[in-house]
C-alpha atoms as a PDB file:
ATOM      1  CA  UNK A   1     -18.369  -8.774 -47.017  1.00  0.00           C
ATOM      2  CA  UNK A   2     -21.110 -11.368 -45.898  1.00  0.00           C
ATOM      3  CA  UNK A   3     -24.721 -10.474 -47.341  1.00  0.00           C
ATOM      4  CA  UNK A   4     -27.211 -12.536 -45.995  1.00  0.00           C
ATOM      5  CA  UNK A   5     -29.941 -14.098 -47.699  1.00  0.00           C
ATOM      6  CA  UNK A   6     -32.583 -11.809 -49.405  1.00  0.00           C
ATOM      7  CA  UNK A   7     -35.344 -13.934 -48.268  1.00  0.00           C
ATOM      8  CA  UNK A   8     -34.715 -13.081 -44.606  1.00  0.00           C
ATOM      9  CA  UNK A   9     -36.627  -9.971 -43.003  1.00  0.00           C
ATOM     10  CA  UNK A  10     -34.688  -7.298 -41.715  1.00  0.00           C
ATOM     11  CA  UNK A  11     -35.244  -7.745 -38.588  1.00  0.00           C
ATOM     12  CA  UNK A  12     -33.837 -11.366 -38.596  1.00  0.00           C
ATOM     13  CA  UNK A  13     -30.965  -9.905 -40.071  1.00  0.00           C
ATOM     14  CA  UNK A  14     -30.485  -7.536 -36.681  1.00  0.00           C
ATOM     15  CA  UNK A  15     -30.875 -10.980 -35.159  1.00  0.00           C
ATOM     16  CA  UNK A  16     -28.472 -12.865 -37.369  1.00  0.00           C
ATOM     17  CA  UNK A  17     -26.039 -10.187 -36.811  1.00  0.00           C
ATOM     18  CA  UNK A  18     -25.947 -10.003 -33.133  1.00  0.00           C
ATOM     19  CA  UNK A  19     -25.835 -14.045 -32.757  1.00  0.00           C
ATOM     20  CA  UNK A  20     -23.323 -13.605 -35.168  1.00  0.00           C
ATOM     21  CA  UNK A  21     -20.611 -12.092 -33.087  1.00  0.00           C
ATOM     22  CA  UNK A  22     -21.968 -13.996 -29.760  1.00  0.00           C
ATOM     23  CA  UNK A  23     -21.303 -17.104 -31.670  1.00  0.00           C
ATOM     24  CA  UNK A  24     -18.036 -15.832 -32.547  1.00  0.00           C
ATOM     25  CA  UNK A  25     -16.900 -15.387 -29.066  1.00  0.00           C
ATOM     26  CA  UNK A  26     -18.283 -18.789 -27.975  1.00  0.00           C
ATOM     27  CA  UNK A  27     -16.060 -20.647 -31.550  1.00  0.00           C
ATOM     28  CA  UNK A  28     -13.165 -18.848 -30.204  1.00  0.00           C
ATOM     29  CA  UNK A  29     -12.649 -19.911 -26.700  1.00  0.00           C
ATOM     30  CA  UNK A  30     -12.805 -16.095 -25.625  1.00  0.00           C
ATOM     31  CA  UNK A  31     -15.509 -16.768 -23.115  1.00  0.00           C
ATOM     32  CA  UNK A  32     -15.567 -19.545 -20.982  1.00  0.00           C
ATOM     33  CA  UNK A  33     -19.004 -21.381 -20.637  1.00  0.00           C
ATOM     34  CA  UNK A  34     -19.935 -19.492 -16.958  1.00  0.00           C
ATOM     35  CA  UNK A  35     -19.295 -16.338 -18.516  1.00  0.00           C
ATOM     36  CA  UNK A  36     -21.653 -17.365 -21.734  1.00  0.00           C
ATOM     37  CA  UNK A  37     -24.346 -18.821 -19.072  1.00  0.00           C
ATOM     38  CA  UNK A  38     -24.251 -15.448 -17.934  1.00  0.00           C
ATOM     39  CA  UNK A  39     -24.088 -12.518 -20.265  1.00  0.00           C
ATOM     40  CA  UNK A  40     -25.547 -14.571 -23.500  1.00  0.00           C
ATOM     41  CA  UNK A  41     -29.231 -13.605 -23.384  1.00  0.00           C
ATOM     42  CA  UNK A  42     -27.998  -9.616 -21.983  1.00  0.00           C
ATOM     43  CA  UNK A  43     -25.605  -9.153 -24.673  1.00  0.00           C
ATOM     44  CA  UNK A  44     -28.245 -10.247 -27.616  1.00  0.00           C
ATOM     45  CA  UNK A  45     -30.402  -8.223 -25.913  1.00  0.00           C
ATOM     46  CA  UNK A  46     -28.312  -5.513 -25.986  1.00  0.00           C
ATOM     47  CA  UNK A  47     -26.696  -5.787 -29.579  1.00  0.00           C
ATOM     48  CA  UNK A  48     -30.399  -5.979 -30.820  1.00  0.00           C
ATOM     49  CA  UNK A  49     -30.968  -2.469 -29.400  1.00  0.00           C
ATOM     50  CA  UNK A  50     -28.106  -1.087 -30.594  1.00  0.00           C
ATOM     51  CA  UNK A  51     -28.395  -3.070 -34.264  1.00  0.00           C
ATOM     52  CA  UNK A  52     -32.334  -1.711 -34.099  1.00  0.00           C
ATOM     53  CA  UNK A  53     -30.777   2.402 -33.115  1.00  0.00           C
ATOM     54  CA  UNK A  54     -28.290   1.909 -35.938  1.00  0.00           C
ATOM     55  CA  UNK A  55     -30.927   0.662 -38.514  1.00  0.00           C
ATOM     56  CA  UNK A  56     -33.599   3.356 -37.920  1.00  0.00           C
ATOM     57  CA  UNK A  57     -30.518   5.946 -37.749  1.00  0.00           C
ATOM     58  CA  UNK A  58     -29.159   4.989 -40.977  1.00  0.00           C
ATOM     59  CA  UNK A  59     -33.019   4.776 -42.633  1.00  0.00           C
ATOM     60  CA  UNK A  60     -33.543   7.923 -41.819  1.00  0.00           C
ATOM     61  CA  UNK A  61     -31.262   9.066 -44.276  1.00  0.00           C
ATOM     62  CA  UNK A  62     -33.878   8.159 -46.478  1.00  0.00           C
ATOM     63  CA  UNK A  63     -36.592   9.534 -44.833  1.00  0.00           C
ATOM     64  CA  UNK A  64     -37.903   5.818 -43.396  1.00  0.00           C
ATOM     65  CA  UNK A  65     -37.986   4.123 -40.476  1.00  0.00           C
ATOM     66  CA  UNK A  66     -36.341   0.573 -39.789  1.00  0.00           C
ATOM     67  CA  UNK A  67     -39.556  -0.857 -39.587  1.00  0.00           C
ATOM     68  CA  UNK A  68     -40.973   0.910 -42.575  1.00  0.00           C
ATOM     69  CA  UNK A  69     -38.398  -0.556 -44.536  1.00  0.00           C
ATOM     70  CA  UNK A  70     -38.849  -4.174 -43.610  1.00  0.00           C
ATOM     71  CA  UNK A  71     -42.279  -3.864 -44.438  1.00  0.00           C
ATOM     72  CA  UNK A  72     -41.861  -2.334 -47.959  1.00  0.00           C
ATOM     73  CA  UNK A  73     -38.884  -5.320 -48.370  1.00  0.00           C
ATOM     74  CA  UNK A  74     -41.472  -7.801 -47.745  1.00  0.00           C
ATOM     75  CA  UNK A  75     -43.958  -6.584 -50.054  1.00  0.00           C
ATOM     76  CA  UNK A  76     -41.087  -5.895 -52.858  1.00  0.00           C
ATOM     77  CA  UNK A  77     -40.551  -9.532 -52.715  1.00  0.00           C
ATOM     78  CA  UNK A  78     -43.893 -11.027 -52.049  1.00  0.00           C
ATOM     79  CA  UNK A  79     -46.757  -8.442 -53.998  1.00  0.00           C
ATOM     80  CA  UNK A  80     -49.799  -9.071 -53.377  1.00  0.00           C
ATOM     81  CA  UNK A  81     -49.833 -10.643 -50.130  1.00  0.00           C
ATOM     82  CA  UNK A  82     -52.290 -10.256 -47.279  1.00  0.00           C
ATOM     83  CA  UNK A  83     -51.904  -8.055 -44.723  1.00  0.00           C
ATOM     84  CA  UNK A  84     -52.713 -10.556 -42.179  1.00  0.00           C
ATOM     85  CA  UNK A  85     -50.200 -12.441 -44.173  1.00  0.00           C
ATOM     86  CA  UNK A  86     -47.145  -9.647 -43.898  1.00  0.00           C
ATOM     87  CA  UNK A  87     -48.411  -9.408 -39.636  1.00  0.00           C
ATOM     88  CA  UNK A  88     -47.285 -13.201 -39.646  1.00  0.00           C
ATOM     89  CA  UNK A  89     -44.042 -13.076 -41.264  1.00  0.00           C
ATOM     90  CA  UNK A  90     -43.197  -9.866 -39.881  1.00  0.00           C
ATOM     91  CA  UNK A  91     -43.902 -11.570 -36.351  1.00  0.00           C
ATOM     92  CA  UNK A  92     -45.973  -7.932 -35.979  1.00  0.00           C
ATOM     93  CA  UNK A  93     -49.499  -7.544 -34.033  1.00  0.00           C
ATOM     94  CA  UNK A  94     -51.794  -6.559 -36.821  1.00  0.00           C
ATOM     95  CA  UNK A  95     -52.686  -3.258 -35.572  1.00  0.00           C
ATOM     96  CA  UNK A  96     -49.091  -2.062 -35.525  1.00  0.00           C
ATOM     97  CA  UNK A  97     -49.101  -3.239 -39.290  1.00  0.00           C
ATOM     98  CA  UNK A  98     -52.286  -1.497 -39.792  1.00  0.00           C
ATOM     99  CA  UNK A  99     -50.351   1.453 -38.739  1.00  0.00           C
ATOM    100  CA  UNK A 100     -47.609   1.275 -40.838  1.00  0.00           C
ATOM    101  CA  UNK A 101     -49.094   0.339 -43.564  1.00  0.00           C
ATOM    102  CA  UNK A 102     -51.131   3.597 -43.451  1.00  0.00           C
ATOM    103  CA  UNK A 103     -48.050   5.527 -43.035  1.00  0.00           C
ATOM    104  CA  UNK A 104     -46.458   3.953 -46.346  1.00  0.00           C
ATOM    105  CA  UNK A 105     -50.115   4.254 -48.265  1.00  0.00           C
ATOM    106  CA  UNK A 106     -49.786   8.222 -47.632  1.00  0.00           C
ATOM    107  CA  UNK A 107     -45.867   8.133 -48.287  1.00  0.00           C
ATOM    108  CA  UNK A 108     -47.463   6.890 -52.085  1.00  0.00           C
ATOM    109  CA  UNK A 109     -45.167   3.998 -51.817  1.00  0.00           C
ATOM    110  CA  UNK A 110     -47.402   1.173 -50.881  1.00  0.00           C
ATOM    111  CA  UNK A 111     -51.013   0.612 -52.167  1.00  0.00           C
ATOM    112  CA  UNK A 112     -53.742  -1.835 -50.704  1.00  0.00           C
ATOM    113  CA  UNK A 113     -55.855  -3.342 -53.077  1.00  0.00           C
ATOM    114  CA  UNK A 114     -59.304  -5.251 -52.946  1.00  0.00           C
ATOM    115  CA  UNK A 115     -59.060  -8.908 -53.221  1.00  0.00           C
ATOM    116  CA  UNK A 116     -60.722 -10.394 -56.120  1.00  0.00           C
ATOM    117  CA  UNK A 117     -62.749 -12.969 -54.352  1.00  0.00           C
ATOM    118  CA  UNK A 118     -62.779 -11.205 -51.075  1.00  0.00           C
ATOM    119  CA  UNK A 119     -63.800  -7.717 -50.514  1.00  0.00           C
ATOM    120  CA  UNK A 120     -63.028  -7.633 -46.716  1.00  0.00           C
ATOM    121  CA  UNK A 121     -59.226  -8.723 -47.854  1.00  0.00           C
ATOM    122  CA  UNK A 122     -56.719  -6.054 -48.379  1.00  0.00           C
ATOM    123  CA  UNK A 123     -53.261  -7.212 -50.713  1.00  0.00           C
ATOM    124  CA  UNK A 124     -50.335  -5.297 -50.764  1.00  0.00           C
ATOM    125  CA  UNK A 125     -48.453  -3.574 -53.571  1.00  0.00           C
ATOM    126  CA  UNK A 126     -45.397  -1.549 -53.992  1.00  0.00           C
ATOM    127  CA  UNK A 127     -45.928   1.879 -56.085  1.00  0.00           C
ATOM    128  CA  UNK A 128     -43.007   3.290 -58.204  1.00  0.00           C
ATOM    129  CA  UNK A 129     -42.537   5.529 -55.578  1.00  0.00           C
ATOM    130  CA  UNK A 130     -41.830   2.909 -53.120  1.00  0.00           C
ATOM    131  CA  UNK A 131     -39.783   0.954 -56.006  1.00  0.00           C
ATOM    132  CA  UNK A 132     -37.394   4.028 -56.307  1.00  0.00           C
ATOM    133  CA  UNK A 133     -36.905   4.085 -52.323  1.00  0.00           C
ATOM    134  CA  UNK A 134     -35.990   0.578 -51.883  1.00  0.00           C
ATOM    135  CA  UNK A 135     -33.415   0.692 -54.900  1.00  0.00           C
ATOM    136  CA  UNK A 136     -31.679   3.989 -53.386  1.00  0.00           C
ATOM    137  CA  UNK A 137     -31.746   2.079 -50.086  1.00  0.00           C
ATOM    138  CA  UNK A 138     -30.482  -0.920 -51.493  1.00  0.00           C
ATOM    139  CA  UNK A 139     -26.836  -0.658 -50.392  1.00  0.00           C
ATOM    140  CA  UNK A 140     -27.691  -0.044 -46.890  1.00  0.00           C
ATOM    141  CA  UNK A 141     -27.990  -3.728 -45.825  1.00  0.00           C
ATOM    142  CA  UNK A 142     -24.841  -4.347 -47.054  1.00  0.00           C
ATOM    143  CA  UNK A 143     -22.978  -1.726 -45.285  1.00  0.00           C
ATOM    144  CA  UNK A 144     -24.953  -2.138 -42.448  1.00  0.00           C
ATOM    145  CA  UNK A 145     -23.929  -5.711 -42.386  1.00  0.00           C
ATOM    146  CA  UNK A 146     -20.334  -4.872 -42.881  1.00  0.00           C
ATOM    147  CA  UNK A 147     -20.122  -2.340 -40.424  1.00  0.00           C
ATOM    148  CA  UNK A 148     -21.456  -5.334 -38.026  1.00  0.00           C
ATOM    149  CA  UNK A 149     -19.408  -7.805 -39.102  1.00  0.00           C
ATOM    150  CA  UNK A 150     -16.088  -5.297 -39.236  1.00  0.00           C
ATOM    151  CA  UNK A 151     -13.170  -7.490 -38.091  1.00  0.00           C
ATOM    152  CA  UNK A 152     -15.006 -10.737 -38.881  1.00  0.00           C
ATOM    153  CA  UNK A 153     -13.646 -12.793 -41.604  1.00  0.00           C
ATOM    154  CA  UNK A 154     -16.263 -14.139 -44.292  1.00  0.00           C
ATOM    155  CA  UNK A 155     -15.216 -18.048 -43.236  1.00  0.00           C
ATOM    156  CA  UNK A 156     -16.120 -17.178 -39.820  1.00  0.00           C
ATOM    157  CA  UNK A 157     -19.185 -15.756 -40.982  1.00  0.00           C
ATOM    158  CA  UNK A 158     -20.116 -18.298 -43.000  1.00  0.00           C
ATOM    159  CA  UNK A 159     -19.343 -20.558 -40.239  1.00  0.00           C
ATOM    160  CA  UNK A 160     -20.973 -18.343 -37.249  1.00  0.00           C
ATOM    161  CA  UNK A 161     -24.287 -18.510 -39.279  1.00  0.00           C
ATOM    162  CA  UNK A 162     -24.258 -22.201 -40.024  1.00  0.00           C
ATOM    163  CA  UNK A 163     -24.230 -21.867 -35.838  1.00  0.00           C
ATOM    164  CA  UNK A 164     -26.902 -19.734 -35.686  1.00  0.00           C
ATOM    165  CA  UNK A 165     -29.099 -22.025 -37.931  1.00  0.00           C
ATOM    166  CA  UNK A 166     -28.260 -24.849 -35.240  1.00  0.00           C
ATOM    167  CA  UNK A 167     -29.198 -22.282 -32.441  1.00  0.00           C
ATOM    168  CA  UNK A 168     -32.337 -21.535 -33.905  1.00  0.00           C
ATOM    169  CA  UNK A 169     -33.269 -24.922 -34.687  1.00  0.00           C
ATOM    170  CA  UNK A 170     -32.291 -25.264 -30.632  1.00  0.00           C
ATOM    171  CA  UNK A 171     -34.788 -22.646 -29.751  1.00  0.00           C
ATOM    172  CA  UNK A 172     -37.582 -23.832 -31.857  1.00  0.00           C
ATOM    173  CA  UNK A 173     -37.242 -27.657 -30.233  1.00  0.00           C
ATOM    174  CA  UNK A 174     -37.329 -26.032 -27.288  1.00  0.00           C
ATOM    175  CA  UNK A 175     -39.921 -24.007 -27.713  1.00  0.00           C
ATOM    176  CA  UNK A 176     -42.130 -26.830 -29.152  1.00  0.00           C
ATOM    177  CA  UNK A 177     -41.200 -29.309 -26.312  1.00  0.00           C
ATOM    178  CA  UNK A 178     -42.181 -26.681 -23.791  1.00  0.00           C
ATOM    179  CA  UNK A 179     -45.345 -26.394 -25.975  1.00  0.00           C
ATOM    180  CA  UNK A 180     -46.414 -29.922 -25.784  1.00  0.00           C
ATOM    181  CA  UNK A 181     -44.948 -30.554 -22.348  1.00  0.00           C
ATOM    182  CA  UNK A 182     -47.483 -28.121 -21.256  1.00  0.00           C
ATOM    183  CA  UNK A 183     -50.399 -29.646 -23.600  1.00  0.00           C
ATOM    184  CA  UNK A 184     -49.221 -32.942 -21.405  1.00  0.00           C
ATOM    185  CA  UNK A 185     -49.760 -30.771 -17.949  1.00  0.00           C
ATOM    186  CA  UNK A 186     -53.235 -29.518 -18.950  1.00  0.00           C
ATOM    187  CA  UNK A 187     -54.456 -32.866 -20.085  1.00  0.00           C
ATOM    188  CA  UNK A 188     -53.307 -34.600 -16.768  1.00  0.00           C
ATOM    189  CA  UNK A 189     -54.393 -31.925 -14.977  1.00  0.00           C
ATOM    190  CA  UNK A 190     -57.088 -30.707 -16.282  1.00  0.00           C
END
């Protein structure tokens, strides 16, 4: 069984996990390079959904939401961050946060506190409550992650998420190239 790096956000792991088995296809000559150029981006769009139904299906077990639980994750392993902070990592508008947040604060298993030098900033806290939660949920990743990766050997995960890194890294370039290549349009072009 593969378990993927703590540090991660759930979320990422839904990703991981679906470019996981897409990658796996593409190592093993299943799908020929047309076929990839067209059903990549439907297929991880797809397996996302599905990973996301499965999450928030199997959180609610627990009486938590997918989304809920990456936020109380985050906070478990970085306490007392900002809120506008968590938004960021969490690649979240702040609003939908917000919302959470406020969800978790009346579940009594997240508190906001007053920052010490900044009264308008609000840092995040788990409560024992919230501490109890994530350590009866704390096998779900894992089975989660081996129900997804079912079939897959851990060498080929290992090797499908060294991939992934080098897909990301793709992505990111890409995205950063389009960035500036635009930067380069609007200062020509006014």
């Amino acid at each position: 069984m593969l378990l993927l790096r703590d540090s991660v956000p759930l979320i990422r792991h839904e990703i991981i996990i679906s470019l996981l088995i897409i990658v796996k296809l593409i190592g093993d000559n299943v799908m020929t390079r047309g076929s990839v150029d067209q059903n990549f981006l439907f297929t991880l769009g797809e397996l996302y959904r599905l990973l996301r139904v499965y999450a928030d299906k199997e959180a609610s077990r627990f009486g938590i939401t997918r989304a809920q639980w990456a936020v109380l994750a985050k906070v478990e392993r970085s306490e007392g961050m900002k809120q506008s902070e968590l938004a960021e990592l969490l690649e979240m508008q702040p609003i939908t946060l917000t919302r959470l947040i406020d969800k978790l604060c009346d579940s009594d298993w997240i508190e906001r506190r007053s920052d010490a030098s900044d009264r308008r900033v609000k840092r995040l806290y788990l409560k024992k409550a919230g501490r109890a939660l994530l350590g009866k949920m704390s096998g779900l990743k894992s089975e989660l992650t081996a129900n997804a990766l079912d079939g897959i050997s851990p060498a080929d995960a290992h090797r499908l998420l060294t991939q992934l890194e080098s897909i990301k890294e793709n992505v990111r370039n890409a995205i950063q190239t389009s960035g500036a290549e635009q930067a380069r349009k609007e200062q020509r072009y006014g």
